[in-house]
Protein backbone atom coordinates (compact mmCIF):
# COMPACT_ATOMS: atom_id res chain seq x y z
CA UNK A 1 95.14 107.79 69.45
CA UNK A 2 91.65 107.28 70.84
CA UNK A 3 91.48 104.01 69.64
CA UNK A 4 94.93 102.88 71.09
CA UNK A 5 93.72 104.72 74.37
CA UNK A 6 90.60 102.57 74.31
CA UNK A 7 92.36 99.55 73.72
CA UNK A 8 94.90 100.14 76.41
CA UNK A 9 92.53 100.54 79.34
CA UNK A 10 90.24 97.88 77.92
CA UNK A 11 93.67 95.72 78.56
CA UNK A 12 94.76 96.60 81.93
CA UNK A 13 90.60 95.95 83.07
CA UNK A 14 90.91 92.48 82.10
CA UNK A 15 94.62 92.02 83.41
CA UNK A 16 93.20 93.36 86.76
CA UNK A 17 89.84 91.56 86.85
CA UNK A 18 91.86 87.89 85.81
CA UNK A 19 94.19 88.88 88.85
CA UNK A 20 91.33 89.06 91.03
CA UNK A 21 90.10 85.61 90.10
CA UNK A 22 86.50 85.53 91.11
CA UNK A 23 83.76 87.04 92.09
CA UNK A 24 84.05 86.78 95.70
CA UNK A 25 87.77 88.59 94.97
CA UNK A 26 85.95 91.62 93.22
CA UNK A 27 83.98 91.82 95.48
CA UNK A 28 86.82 92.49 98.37
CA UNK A 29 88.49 94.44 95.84
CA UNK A 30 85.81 97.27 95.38
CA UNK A 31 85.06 96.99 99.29
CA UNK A 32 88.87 97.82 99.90
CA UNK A 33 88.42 100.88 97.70
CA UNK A 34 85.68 101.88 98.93
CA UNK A 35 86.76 102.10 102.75
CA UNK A 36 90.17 104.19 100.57
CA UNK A 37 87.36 106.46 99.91
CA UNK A 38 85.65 106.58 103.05
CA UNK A 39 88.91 107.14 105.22
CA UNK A 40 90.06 109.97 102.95
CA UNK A 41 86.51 111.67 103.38
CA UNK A 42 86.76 111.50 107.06
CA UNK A 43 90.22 113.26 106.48
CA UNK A 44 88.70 115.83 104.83
């Protein structure tokens, strides 16, 4: 189970990571979620 677990989420990083494209794209990605995390600090 730990194996299939491993597998799974080792899948749906590189499915997410080939959507972003490139670099630059990651890079807009984890700035998006981090200003998710800021805003829901400030809400809190």
């Amino acid at each position: 189970m730990k194996k299939f677990l491993s597998i799974a989420f080792l899948a749906a990083l590189v499915l997410g990571l080939s959507a972003c494209n490139t670099i630059r794209g990651i890079g807009k990605d984890v700035q998006k979620a981090g200003e998710v995390v800021e805003e829901a600090g400030k809400k809190n």
